[in-house]
Protein backbone atom coordinates (compact mmCIF):
# COMPACT_ATOMS: atom_id res chain seq x y z
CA UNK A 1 23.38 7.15 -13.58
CA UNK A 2 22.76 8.29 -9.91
CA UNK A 3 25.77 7.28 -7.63
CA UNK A 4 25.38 5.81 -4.19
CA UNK A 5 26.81 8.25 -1.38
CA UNK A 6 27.36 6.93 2.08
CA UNK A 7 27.93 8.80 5.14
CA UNK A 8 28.75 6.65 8.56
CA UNK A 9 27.36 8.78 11.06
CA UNK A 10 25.83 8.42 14.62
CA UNK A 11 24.54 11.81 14.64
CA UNK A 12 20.32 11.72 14.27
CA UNK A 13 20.02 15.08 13.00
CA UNK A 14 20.53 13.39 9.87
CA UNK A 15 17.39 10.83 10.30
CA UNK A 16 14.60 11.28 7.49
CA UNK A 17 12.77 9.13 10.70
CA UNK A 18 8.98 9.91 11.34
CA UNK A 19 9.00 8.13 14.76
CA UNK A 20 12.41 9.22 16.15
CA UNK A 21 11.10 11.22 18.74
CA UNK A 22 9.06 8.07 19.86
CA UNK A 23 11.94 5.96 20.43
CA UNK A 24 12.06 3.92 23.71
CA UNK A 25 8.80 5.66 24.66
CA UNK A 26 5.45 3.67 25.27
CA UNK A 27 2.48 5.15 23.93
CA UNK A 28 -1.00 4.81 25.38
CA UNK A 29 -4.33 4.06 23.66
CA UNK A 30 -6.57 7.45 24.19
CA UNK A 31 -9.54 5.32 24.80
CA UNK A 32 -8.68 2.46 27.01
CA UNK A 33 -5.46 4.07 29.00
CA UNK A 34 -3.74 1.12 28.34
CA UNK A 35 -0.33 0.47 26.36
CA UNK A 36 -1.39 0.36 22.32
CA UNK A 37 -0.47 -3.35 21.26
CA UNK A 38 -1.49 -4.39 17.97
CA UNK A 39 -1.30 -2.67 14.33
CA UNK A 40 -3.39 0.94 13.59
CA UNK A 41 -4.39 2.88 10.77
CA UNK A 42 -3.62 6.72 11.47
CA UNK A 43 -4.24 8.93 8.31
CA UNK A 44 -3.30 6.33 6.25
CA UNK A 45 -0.59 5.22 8.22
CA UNK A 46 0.01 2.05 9.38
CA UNK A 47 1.68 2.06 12.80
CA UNK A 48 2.51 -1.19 15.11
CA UNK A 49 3.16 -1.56 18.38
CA UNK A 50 3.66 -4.72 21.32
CA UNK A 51 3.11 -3.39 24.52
CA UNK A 52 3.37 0.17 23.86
CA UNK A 53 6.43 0.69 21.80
CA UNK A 54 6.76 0.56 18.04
CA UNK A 55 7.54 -2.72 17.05
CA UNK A 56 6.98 -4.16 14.00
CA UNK A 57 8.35 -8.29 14.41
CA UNK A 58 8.91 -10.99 11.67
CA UNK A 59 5.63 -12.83 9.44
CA UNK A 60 5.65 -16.11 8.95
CA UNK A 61 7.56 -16.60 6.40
CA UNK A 62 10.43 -14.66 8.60
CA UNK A 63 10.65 -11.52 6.57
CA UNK A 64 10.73 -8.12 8.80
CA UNK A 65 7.63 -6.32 9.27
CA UNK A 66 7.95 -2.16 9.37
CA UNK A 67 6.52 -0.85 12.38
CA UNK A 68 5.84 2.29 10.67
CA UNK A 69 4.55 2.55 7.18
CA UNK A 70 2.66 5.47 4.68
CA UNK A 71 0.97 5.20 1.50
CA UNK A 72 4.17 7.17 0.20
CA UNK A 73 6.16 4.11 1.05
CA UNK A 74 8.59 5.32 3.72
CA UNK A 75 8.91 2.82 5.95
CA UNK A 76 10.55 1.92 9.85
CA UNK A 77 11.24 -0.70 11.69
CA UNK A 78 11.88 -0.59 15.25
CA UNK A 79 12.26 -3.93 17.64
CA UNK A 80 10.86 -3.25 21.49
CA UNK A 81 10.83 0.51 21.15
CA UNK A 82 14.21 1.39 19.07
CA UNK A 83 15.12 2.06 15.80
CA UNK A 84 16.27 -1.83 14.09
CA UNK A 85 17.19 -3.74 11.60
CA UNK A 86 19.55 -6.77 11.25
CA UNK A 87 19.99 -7.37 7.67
CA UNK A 88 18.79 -3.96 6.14
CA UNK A 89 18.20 -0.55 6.80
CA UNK A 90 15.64 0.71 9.33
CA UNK A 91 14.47 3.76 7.43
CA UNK A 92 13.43 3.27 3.69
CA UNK A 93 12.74 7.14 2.49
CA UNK A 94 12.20 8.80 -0.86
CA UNK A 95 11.02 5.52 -2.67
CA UNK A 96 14.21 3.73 -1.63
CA UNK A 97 16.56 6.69 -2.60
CA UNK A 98 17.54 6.76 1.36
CA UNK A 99 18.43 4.70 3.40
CA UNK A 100 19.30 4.85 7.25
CA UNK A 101 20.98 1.48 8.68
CA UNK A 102 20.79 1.47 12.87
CA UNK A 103 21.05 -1.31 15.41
CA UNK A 104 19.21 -1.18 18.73
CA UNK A 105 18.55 2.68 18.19
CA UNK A 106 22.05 4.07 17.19
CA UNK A 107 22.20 5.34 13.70
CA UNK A 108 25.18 3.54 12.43
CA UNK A 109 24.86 4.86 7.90
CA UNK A 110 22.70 6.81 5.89
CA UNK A 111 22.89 5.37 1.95
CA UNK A 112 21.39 7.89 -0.47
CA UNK A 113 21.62 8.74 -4.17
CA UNK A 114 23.68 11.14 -5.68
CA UNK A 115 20.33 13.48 -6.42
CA UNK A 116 20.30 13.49 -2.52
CA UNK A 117 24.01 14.67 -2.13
CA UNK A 118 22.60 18.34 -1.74
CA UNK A 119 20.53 17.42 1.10
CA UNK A 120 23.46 15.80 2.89
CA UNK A 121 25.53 18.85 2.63
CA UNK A 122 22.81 21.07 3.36
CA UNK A 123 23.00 19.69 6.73
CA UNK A 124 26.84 19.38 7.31
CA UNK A 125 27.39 22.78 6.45
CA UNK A 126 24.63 23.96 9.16
């Protein structure tokens, strides 16, 4: 049985993110110069965006959408440019074996499976 580890941390180095580096920044369409708004297939990617910055919103039936989402099923959700998520975590990695939980783009806890405690203290002892 793999154990749940948690580490409260603000530090990013941490983040298993794709799209950190793309946090509060608005990204243009190559073609029409304008702010990207809508949802895009990139290599199999799905990305989202409202006026420019990764955003992913709610359906219908209120659930969160990920802004950012591969066929490997690592997943993000930002709100208006930033890193988000109210009721779960913000980064789904390694088929759900990570976690990273952050509100308005501060990590707040990463939540990972024992099998992953190596990677954690790969990092802290760097």
């Amino acid at each position: 049985m793999n154990e749940i580890i948690e580490m409260k941390t603000p530090d990013k180095s941490y983040s298993k993110s794709e799209c950190l580096k793309y946090q509060g920044v608005t990204v243009f369409n190559d073609v029409s110069q304008k702010p990207c708004d809508g949802q895009y297939m990139v290599s199999d990617t799905i990305v989202r965006f409202r006026n420019g910055l990764l955003h992913g919103g709610k359906a219908p039936d209120g659930l969160d959408i990920p802004a950012y989402e591969t066929e490997t099923g690592h997943t993000e959700y930002f709100e208006n440019g930033f890193l988000h998520r109210v009721n779960g975590p913000a980064v789904i990695s390694d088929w759900g074996d990570w976690e990273e939980w952050w509100n308005e783009g501060e990590l707040i806890l990463i939540r990972a499976r024992s099998s992953l405690k190596t990677e954690l203290e790969k990092k802290e002892n760097s």
